[in-house]
C-alpha atoms as a PDB file:
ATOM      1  CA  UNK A   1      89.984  15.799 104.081  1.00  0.00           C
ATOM      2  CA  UNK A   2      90.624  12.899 102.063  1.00  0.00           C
ATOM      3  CA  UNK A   3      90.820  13.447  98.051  1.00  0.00           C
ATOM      4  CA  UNK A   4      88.182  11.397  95.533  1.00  0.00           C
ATOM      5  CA  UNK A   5      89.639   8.468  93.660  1.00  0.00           C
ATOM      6  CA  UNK A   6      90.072   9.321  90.064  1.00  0.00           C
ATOM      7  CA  UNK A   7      87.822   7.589  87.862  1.00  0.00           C
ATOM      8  CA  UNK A   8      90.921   6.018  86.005  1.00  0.00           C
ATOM      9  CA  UNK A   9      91.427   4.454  89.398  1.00  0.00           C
ATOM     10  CA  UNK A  10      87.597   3.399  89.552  1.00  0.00           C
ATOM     11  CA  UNK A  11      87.827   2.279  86.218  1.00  0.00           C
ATOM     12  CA  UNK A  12      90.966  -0.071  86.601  1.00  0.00           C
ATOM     13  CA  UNK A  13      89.766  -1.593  90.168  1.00  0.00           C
ATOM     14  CA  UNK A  14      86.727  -2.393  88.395  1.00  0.00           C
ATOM     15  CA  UNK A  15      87.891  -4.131  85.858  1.00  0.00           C
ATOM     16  CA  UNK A  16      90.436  -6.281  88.200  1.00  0.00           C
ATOM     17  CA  UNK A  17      87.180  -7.030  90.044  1.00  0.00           C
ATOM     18  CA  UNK A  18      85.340  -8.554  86.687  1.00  0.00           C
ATOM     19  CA  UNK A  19      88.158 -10.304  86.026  1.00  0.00           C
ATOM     20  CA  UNK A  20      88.455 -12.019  89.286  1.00  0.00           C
ATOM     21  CA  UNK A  21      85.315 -13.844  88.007  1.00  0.00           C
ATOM     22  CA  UNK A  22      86.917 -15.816  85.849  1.00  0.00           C
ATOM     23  CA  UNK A  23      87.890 -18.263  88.382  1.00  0.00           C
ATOM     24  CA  UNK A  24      84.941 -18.819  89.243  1.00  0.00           C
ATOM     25  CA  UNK A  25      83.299 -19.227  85.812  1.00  0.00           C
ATOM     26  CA  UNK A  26      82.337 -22.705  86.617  1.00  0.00           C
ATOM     27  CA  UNK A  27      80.065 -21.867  89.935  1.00  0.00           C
ATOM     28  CA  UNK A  28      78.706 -18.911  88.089  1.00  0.00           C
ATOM     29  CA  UNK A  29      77.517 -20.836  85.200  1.00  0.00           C
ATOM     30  CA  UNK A  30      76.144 -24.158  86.892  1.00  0.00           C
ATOM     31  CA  UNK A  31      74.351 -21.541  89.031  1.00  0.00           C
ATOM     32  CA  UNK A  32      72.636 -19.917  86.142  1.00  0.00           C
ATOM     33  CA  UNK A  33      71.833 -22.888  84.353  1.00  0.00           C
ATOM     34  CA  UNK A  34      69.943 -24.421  87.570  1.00  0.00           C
ATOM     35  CA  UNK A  35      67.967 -21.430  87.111  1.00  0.00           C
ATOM     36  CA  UNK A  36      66.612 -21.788  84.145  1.00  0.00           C
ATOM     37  CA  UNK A  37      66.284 -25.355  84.156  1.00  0.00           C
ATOM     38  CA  UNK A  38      64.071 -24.416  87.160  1.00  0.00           C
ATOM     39  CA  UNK A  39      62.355 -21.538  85.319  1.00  0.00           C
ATOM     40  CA  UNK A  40      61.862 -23.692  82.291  1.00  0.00           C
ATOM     41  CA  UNK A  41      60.196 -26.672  84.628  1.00  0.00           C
ATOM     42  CA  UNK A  42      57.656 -24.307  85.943  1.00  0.00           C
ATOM     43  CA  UNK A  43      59.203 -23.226  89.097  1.00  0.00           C
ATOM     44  CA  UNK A  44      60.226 -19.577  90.480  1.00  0.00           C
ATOM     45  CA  UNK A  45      62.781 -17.536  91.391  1.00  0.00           C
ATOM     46  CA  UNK A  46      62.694 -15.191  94.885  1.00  0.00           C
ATOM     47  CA  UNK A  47      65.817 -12.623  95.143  1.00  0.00           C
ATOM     48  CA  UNK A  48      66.427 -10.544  98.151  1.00  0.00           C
ATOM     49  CA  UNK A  49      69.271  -8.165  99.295  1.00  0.00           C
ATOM     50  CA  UNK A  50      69.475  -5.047 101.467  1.00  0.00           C
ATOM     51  CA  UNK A  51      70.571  -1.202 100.521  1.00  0.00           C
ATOM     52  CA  UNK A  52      72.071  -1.742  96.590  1.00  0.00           C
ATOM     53  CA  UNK A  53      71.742  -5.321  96.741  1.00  0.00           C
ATOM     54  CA  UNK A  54      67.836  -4.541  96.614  1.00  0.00           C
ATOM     55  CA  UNK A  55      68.084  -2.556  93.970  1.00  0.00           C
ATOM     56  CA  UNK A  56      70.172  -5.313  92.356  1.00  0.00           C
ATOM     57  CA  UNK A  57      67.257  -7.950  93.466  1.00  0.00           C
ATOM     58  CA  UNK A  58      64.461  -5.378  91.917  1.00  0.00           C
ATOM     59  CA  UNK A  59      66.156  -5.028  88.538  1.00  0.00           C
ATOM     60  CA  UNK A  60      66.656  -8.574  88.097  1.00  0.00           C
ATOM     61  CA  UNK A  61      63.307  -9.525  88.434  1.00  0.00           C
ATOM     62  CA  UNK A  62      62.494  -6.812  85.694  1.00  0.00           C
ATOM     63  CA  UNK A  63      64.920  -8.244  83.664  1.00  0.00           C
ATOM     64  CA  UNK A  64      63.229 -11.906  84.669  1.00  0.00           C
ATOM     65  CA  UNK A  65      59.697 -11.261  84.646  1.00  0.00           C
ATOM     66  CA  UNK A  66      60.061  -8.170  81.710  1.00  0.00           C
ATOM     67  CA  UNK A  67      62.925  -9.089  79.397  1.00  0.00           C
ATOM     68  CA  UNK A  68      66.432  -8.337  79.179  1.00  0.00           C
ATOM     69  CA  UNK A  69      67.122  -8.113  75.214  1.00  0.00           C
ATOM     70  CA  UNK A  70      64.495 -10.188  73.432  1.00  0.00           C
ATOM     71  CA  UNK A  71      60.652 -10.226  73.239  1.00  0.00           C
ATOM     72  CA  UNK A  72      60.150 -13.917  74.900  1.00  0.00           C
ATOM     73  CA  UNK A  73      57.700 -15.430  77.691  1.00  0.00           C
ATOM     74  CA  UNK A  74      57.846 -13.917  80.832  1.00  0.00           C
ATOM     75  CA  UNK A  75      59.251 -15.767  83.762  1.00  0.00           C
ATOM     76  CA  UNK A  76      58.369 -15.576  87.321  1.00  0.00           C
ATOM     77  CA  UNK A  77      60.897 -13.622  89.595  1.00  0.00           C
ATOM     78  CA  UNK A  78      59.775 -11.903  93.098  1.00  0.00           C
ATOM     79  CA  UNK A  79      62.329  -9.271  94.849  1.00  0.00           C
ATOM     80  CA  UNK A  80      61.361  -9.740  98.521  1.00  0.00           C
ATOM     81  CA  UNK A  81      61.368  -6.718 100.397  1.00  0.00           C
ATOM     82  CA  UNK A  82      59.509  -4.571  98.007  1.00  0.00           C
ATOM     83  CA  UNK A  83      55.702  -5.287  98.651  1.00  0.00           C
ATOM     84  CA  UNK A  84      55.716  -2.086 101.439  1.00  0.00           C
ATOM     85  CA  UNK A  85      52.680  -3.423 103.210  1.00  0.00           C
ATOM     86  CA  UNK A  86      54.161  -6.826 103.983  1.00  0.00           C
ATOM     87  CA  UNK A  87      57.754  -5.510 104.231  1.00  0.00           C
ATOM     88  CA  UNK A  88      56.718  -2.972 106.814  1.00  0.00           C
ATOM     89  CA  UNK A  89      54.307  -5.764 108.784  1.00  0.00           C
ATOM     90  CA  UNK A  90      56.985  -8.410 108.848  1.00  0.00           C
ATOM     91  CA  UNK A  91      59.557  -5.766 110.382  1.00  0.00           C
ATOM     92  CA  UNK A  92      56.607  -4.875 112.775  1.00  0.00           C
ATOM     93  CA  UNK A  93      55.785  -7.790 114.280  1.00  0.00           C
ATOM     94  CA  UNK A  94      58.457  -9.499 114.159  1.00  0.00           C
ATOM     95  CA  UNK A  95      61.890  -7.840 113.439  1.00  0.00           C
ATOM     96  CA  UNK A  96      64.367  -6.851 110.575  1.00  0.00           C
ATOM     97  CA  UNK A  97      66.354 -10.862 110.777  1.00  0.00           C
ATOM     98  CA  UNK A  98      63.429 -12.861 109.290  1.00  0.00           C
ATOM     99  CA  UNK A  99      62.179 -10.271 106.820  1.00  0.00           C
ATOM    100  CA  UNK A 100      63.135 -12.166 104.017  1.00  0.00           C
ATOM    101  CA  UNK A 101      62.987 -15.772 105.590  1.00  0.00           C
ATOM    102  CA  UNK A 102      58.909 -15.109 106.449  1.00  0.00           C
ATOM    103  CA  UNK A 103      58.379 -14.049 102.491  1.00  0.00           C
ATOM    104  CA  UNK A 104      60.436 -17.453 101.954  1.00  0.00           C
ATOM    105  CA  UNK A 105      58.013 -19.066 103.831  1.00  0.00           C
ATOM    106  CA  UNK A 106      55.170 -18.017 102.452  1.00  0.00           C
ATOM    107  CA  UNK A 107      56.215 -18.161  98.992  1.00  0.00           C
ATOM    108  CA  UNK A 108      58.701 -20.143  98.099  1.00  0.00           C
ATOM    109  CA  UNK A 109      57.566 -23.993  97.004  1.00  0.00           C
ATOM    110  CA  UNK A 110      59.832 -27.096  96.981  1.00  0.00           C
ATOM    111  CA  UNK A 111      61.980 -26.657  93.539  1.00  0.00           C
ATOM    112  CA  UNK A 112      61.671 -22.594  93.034  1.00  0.00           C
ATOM    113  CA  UNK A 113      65.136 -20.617  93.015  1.00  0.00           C
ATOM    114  CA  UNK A 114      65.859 -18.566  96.096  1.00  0.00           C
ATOM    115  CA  UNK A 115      69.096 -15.838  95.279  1.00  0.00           C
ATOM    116  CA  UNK A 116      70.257 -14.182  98.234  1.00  0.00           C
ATOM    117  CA  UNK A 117      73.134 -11.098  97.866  1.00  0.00           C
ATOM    118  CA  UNK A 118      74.762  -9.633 100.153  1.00  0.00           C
ATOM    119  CA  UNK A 119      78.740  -8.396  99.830  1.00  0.00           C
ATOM    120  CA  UNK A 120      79.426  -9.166 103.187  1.00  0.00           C
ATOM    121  CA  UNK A 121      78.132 -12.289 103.516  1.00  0.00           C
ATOM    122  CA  UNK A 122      77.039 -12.036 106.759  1.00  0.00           C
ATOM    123  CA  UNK A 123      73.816  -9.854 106.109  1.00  0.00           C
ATOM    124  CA  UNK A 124      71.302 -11.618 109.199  1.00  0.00           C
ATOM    125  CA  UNK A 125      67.971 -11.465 107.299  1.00  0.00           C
ATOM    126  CA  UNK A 126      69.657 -12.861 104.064  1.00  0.00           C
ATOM    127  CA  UNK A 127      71.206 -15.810 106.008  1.00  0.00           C
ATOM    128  CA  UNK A 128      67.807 -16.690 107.964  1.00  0.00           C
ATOM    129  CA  UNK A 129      66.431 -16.669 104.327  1.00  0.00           C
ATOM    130  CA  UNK A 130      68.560 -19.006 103.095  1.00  0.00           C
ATOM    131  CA  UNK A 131      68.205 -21.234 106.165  1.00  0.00           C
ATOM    132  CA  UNK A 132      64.191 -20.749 105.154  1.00  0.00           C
ATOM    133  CA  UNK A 133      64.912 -21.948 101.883  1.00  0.00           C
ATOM    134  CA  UNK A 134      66.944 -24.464 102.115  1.00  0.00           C
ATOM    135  CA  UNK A 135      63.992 -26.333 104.993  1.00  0.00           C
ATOM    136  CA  UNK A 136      61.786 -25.980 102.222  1.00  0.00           C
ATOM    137  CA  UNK A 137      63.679 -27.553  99.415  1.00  0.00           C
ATOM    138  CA  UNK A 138      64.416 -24.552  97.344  1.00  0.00           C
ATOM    139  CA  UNK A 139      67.772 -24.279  95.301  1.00  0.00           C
ATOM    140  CA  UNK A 140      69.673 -21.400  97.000  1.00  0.00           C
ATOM    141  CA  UNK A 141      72.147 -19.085  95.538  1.00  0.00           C
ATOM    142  CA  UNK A 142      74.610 -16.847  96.818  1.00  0.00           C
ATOM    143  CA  UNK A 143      75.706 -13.655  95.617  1.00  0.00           C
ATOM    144  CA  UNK A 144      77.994 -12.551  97.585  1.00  0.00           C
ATOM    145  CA  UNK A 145      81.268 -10.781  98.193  1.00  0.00           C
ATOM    146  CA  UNK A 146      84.169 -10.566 100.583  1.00  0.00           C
ATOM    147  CA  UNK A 147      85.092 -14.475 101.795  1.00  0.00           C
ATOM    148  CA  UNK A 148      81.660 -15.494 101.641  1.00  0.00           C
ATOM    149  CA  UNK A 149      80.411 -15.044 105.293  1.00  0.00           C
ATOM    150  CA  UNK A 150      78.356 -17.290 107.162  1.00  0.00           C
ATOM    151  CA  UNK A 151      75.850 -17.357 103.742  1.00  0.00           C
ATOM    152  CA  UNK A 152      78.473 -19.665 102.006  1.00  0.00           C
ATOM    153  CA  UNK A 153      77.864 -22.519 103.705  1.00  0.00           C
ATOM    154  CA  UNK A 154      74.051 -22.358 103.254  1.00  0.00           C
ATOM    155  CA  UNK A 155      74.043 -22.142  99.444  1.00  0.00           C
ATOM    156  CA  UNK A 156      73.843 -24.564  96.907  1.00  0.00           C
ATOM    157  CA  UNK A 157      75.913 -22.330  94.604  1.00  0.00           C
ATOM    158  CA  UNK A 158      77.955 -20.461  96.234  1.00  0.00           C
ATOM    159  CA  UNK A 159      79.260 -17.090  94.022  1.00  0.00           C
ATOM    160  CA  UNK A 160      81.492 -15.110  95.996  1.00  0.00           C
ATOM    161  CA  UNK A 161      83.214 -12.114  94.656  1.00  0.00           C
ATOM    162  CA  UNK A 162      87.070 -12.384  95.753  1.00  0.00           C
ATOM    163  CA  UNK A 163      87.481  -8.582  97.343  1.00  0.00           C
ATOM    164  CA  UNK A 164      86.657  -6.094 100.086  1.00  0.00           C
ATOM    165  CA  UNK A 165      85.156  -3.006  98.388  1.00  0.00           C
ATOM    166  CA  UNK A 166      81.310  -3.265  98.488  1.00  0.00           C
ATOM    167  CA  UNK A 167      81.532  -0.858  94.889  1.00  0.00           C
ATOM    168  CA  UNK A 168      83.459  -3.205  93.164  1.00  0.00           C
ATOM    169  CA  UNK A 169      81.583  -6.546  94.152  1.00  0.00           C
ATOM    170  CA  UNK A 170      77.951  -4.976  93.595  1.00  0.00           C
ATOM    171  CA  UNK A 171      79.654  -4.512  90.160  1.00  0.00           C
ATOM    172  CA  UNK A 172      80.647  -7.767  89.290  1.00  0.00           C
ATOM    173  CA  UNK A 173      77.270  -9.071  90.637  1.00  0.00           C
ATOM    174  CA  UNK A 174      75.515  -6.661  88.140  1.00  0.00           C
ATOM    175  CA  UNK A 175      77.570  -8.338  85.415  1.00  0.00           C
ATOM    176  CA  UNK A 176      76.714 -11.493  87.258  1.00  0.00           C
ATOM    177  CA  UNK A 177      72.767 -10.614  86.878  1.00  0.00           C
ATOM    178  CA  UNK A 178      73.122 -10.139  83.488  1.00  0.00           C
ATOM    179  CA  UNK A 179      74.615 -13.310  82.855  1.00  0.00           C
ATOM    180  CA  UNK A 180      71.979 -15.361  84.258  1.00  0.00           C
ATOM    181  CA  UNK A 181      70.033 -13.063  82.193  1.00  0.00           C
ATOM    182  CA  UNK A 182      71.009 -14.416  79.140  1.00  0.00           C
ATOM    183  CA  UNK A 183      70.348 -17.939  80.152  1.00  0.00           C
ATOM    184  CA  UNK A 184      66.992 -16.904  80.744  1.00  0.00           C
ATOM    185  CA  UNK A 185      66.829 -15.368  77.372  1.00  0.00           C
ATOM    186  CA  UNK A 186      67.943 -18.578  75.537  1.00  0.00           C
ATOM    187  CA  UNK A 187      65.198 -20.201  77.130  1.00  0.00           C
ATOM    188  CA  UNK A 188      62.803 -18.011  74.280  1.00  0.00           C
END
C-alpha cells in the first residue's frame, strides 16, 4: 500500500500549478473579457464539464447568475448537464457524446459564450459541444488541462493548464473561474 501525499506536498504542487498560469495570462484574460463584453451586449454564457468539472460549471453559473462579491445585476449563465429531466432524455435517446452538444443546440444563439472544461482535453461530449457551438456562431472557451486534447483546436480561447494531475488543474481552473468572475463583477 502506497502512503498519502503530505499536504505540504499538496500544498507546494498546487501552488507550482497556479503559477504556471502566468504564462498564459494573456489567453486567460482576452478570454474573460470576451465574456463580459458578451454578457454586457445581452448575450449568454452555457458551461459544461463532466465529474468535478460539473461541479466547477454549476458553481460558476452561481457565481454568474447569483454574485460572486458584490450586489450587481444578474447575468445569464446555464451549466448544461444539470436539468435531470433533459440530461437523463438526451443520454436516453441518444447517447452520453452529444449530451452537451444537443443543450448547445437548443440553447445557445449566435453571439452567447459557450465554456467547455475538461482536464484531459479529450472529454467526447465536451468536444461535440464545442463543434455545436462553434456551427452556431457562439464564442467557445476552453478550460482545459494536460496539452489541450483534441478541444484545443475547436476553441476560440484556448486555456490549457500546463500539467498532468487532474487535482492540480481543476485547481487552477477554480482560480480561473474566479477570475472571470471578477470581470463580471466590474461590469456592476
Amino acid at each position: 500500500m502506497s502512503s498519502a501525499p503530505t499536504l505540504e506536498s499538496l500544498i507546494e504542487a498546487s501552488k507550482k500549478s497556479l503559477d504556471s498560469l502566468k504564462s498564459i495570462e494573456g489567453t486567460v484574460t482576452a478570454a474573460a473579457k470576451a465574456t463580459a463584453d458578451r454578457l454586457a451586449a445581452g448575450s449568454k454564457i452555457l458551461i459544461a464539464g463532466n465529474g468535478g468539472s460539473c461541479s466547477q460549471a454549476m458553481h460558476f453559473a452561481g457565481e454568474i447568475i447569483g454574485r460572486f462579491r458584490n450586489n450587481r445585476r444578474p447575468y445569464p449563465a446555464i451549466a448544461l448537464g444539470t436539468d435531470t429531466a433533459s440530461t437523463t432524455c438526451i443520454l436516453n435517446d441518444f447517447g452520453a457524446d452529444v449530451l452537451f452538444a444537443r443543450q448547445v443546440e437548443g440553447l445557445g444563439q449566435p453571439g452567447d459564450v459557450f465554456i467547455g472544461l475538461t482536464t484531459s482535453g479529450t472529454s467526447p461530449n465536451v468536444v461535440a459541444a464545442l463543434k455545436a457551438a462553434r456551427e452556431r456562431g457562439l464564442i467557445t472557451i476552453g478550460w482545459l488541462g494536460r496539452d489541450g486534447g483534441t478541444a484545443k483546436d475547436l476553441c476560440d480561447y484556448a486555456i490549457i493548464v500546463p500539467g498532468t494531475d487532474t487535482g492540480r488543474i481543476q485547481e487552477a481552473h477554480l482560480l480561473i473561474l474566479h477570475y472571470f468572475a471578477e470581470w463580471v463583477e466590474a461590469l456592476g
